[in-house]
N, C-alpha and C. Protein backbone atom coordinates (compact mmCIF):
# COMPACT_ATOMS: atom_id res chain seq x y z
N UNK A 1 110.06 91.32 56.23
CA UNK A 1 110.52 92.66 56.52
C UNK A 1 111.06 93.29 55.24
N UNK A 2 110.49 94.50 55.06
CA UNK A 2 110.98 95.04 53.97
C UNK A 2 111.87 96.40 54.22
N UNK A 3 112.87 96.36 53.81
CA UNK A 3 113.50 98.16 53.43
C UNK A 3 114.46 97.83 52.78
N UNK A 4 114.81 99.21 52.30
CA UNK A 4 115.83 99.61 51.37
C UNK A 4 116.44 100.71 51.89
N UNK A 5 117.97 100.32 50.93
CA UNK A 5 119.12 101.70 51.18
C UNK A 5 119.44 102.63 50.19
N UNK A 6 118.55 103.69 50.59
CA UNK A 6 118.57 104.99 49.50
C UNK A 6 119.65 106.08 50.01
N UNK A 7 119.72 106.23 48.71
CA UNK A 7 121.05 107.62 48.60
C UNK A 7 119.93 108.94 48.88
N UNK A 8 120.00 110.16 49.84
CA UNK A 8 119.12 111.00 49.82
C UNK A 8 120.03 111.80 50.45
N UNK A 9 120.25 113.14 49.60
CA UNK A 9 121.17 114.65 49.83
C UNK A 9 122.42 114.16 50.94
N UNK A 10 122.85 113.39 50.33
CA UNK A 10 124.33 113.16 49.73
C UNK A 10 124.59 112.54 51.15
N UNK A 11 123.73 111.13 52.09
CA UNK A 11 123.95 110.25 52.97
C UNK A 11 123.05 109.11 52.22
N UNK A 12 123.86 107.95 53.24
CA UNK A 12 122.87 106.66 52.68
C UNK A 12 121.79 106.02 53.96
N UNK A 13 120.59 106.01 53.75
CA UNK A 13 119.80 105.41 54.77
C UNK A 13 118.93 104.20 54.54
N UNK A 14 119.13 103.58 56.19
CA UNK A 14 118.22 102.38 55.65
C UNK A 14 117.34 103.19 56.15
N UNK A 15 116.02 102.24 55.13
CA UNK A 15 114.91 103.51 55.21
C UNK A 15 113.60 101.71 55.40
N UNK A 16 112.79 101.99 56.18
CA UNK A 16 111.47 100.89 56.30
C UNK A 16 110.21 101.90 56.59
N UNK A 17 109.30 101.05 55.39
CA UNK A 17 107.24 102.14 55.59
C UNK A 17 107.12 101.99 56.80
N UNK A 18 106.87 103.01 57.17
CA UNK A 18 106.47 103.57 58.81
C UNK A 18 107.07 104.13 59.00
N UNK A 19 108.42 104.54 58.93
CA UNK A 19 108.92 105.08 60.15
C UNK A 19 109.50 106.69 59.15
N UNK A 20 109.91 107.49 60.16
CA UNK A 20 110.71 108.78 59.79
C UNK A 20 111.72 108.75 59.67
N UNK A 21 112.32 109.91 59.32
CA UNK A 21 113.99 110.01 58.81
C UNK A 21 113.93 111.53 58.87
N UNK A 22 115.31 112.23 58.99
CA UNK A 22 115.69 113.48 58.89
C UNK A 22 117.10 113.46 57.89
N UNK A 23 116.71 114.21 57.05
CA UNK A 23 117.26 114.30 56.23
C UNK A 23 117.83 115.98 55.70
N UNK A 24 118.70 116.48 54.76
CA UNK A 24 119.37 117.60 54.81
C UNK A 24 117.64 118.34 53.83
N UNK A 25 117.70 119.94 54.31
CA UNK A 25 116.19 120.23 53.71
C UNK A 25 116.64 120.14 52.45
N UNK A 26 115.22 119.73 51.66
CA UNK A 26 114.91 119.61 50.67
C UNK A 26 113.71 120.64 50.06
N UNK A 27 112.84 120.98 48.72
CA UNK A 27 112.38 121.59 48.77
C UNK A 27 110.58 120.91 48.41
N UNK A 28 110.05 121.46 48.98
CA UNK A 28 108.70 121.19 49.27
C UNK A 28 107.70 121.64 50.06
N UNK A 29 106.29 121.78 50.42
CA UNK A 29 106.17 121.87 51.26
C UNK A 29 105.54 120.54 52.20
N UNK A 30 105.29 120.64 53.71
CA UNK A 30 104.26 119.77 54.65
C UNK A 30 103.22 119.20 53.67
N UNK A 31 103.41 117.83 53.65
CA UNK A 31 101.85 117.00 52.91
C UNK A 31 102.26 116.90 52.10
N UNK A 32 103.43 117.45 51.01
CA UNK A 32 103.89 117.02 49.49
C UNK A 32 104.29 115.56 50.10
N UNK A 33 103.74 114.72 48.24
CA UNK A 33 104.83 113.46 48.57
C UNK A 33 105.97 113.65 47.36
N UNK A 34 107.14 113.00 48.01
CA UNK A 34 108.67 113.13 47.19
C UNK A 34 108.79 111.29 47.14
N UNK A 35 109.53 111.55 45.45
CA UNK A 35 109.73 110.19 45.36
C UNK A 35 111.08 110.71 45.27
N UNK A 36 111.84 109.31 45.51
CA UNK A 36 112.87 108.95 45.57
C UNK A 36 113.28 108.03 45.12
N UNK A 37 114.30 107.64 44.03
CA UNK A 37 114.53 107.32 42.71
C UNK A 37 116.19 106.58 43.24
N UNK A 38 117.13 106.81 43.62
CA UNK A 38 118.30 106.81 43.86
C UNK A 38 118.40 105.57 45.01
N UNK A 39 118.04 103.98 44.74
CA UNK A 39 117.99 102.88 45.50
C UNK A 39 119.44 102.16 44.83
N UNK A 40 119.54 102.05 46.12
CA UNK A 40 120.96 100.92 46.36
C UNK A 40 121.18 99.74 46.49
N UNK A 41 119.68 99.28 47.25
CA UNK A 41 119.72 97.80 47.47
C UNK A 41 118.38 98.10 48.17
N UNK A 42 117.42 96.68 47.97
CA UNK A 42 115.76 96.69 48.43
C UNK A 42 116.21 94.56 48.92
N UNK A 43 115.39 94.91 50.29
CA UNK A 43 115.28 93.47 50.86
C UNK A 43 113.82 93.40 50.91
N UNK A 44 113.09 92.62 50.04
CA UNK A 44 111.82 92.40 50.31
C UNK A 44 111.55 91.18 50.85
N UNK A 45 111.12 90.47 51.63
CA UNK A 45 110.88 89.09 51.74
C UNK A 45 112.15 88.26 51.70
N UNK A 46 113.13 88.53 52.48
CA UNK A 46 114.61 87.71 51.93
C UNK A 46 114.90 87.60 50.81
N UNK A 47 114.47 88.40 49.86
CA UNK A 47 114.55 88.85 48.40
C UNK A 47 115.63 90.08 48.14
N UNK A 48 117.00 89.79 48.11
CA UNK A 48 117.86 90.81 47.93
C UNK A 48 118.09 91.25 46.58
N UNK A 49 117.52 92.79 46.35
CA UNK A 49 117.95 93.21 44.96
C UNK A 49 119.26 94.09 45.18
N UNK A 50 120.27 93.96 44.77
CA UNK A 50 121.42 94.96 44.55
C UNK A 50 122.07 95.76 43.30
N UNK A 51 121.75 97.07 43.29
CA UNK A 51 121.67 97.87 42.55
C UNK A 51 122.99 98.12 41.71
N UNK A 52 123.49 98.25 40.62
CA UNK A 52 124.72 98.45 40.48
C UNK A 52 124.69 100.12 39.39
N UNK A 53 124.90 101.49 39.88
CA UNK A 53 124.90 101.74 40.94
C UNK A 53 123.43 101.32 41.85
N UNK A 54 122.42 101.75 41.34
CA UNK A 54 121.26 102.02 41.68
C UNK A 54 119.98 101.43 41.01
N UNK A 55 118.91 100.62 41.61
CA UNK A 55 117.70 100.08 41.13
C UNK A 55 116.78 100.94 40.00
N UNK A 56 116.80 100.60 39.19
CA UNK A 56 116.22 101.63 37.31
C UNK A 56 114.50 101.89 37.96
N UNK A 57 114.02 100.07 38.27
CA UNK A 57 112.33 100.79 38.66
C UNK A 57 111.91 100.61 39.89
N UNK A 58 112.69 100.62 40.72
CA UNK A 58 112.11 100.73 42.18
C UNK A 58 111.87 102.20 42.73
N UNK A 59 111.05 102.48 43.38
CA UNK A 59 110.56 104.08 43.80
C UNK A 59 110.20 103.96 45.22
N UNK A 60 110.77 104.42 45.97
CA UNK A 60 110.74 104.91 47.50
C UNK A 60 109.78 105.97 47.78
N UNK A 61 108.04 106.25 48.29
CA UNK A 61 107.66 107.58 48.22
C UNK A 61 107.64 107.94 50.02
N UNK A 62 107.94 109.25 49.92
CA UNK A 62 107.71 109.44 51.43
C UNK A 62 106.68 111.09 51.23
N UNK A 63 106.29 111.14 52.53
CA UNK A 63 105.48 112.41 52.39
C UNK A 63 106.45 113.15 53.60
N UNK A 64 106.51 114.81 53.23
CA UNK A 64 107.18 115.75 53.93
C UNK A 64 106.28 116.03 55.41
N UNK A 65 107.09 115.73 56.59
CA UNK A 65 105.93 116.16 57.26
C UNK A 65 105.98 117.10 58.24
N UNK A 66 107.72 117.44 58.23
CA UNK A 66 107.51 119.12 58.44
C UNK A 66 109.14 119.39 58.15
N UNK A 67 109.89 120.91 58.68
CA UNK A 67 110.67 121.55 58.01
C UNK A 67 111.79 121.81 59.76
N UNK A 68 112.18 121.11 59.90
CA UNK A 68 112.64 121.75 60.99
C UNK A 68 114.73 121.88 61.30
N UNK A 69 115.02 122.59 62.50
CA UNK A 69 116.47 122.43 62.18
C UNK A 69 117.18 121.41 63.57
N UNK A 70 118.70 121.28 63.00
CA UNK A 70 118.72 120.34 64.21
C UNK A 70 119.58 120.87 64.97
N UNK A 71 119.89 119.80 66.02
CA UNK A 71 120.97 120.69 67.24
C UNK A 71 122.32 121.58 66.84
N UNK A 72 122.23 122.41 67.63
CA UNK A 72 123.17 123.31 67.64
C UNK A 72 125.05 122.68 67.62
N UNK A 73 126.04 122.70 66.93
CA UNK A 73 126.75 122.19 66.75
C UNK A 73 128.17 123.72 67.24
N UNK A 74 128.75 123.63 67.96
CA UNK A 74 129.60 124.99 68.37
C UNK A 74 130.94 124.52 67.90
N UNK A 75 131.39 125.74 66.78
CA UNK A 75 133.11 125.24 65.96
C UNK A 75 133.92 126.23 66.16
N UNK A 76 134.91 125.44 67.19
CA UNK A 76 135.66 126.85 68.03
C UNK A 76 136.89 126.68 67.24
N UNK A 77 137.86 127.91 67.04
CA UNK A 77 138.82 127.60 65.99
C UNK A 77 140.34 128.24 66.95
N UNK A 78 141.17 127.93 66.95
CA UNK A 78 142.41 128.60 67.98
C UNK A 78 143.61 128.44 67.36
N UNK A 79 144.33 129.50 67.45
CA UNK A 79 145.72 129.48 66.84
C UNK A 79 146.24 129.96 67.82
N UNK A 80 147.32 128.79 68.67
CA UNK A 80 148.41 128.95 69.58
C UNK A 80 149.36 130.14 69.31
N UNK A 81 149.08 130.82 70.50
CA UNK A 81 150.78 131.66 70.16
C UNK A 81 150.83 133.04 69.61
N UNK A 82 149.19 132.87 69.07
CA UNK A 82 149.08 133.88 67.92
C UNK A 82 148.12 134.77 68.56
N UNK A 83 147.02 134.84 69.53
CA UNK A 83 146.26 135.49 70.16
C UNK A 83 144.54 135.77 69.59
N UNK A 84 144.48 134.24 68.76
CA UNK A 84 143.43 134.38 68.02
C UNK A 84 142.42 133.13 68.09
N UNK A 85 141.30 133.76 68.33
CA UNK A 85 139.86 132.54 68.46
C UNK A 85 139.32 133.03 68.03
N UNK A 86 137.83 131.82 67.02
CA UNK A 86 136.70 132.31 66.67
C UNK A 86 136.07 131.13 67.20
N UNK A 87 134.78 131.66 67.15
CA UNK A 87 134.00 130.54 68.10
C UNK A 87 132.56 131.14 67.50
N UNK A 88 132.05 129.93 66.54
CA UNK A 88 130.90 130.19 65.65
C UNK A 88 130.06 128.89 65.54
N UNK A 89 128.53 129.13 66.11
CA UNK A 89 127.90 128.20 65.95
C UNK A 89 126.77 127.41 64.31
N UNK A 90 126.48 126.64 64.40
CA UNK A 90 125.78 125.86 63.03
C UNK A 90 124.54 125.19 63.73
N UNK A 91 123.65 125.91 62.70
CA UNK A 91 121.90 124.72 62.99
C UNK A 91 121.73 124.51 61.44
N UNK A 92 121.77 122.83 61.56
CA UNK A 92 121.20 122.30 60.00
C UNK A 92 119.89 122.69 60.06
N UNK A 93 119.59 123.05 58.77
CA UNK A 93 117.94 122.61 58.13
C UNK A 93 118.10 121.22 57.55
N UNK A 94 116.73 120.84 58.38
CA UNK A 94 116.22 119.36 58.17
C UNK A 94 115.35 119.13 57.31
N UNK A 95 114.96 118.17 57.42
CA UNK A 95 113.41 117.87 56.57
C UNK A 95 112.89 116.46 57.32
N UNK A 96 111.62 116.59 57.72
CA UNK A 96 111.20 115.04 58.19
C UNK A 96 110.87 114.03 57.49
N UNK A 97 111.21 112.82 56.84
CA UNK A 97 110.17 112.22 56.01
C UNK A 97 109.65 111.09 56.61
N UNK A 98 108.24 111.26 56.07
CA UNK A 98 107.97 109.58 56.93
C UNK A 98 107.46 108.81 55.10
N UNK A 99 108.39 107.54 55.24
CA UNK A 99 108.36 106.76 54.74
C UNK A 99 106.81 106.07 54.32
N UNK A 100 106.32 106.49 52.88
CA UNK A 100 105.19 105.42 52.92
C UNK A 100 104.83 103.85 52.14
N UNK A 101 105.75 104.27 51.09
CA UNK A 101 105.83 102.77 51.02
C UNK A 101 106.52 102.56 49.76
N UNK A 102 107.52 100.93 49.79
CA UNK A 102 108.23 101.27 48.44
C UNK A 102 107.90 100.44 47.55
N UNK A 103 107.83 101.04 46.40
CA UNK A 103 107.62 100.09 45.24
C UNK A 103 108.13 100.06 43.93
C-alpha cells in the first residue's frame, strides 16, 4: 500500500493513486495535471520516508477534475443586551483532485 502526506493550500492529507480529494480552489483548469511538491512523509511498501520539513524528490501528480463549491456553512453573530445580530452565510471554492500517481 502506498500513500503519502502532502501539505496542499494550507491542510495536510493523506492522499493514495485512485482516489479524490477536495481541496481549497486552486488555479487551473478540468484535465490540467498539478504536481505537488510539498511531501511530508511517503509509505511505499512498509518503506517509511520522513521528510524533515518535506521530501526534495518525491512528486505527487494529480489531475483537476472539476471546480466546485462546498456546503453552505451559516455564521450567526449576537451581542446580548445590545439589540444586535448578523447572520451571514459562506460557500468554499473547492477543487477536485484525483490522485494519479506518486513518484
Amino acid at each position: 500500500m502506498t500513500y503519502a502526506i502532502i501539505e496542499a493550500s494550507g491542510r495536510q492529507l493523506w492522499v493514495e493513486p485512485g482516489r479524490f480529494y477536495d481541496i481549497n480552489k486552486i488555479s487551473g483548469e478540468p484535465g490540467d495535471i498539478v504536481r505537488l511538491k510539498r511531501i511530508l512523509m511517503l509509505n511505499r511498501d512498509d518503506k517509511v520516508q520522513i521528510g524533515h520539513p518535506c521530501l526534495a524528490n518525491i512528486i505527487v501528480e494529480a489531475k483537476i477534475l472539476k471546480h466546485l463549491r462546498g456546503r453552505k456553512v451559516t455564521v450567526f453573530k449576537m451581542k446580548p443586551k445590545k439589540n444586535t445580530k448578523s447572520k451571514q452565510g459562506h460557500r468554499q471554492d473547492l477543487t477536485r483532485l484525483l490522485i494519479q500517481r506518486i513518484s
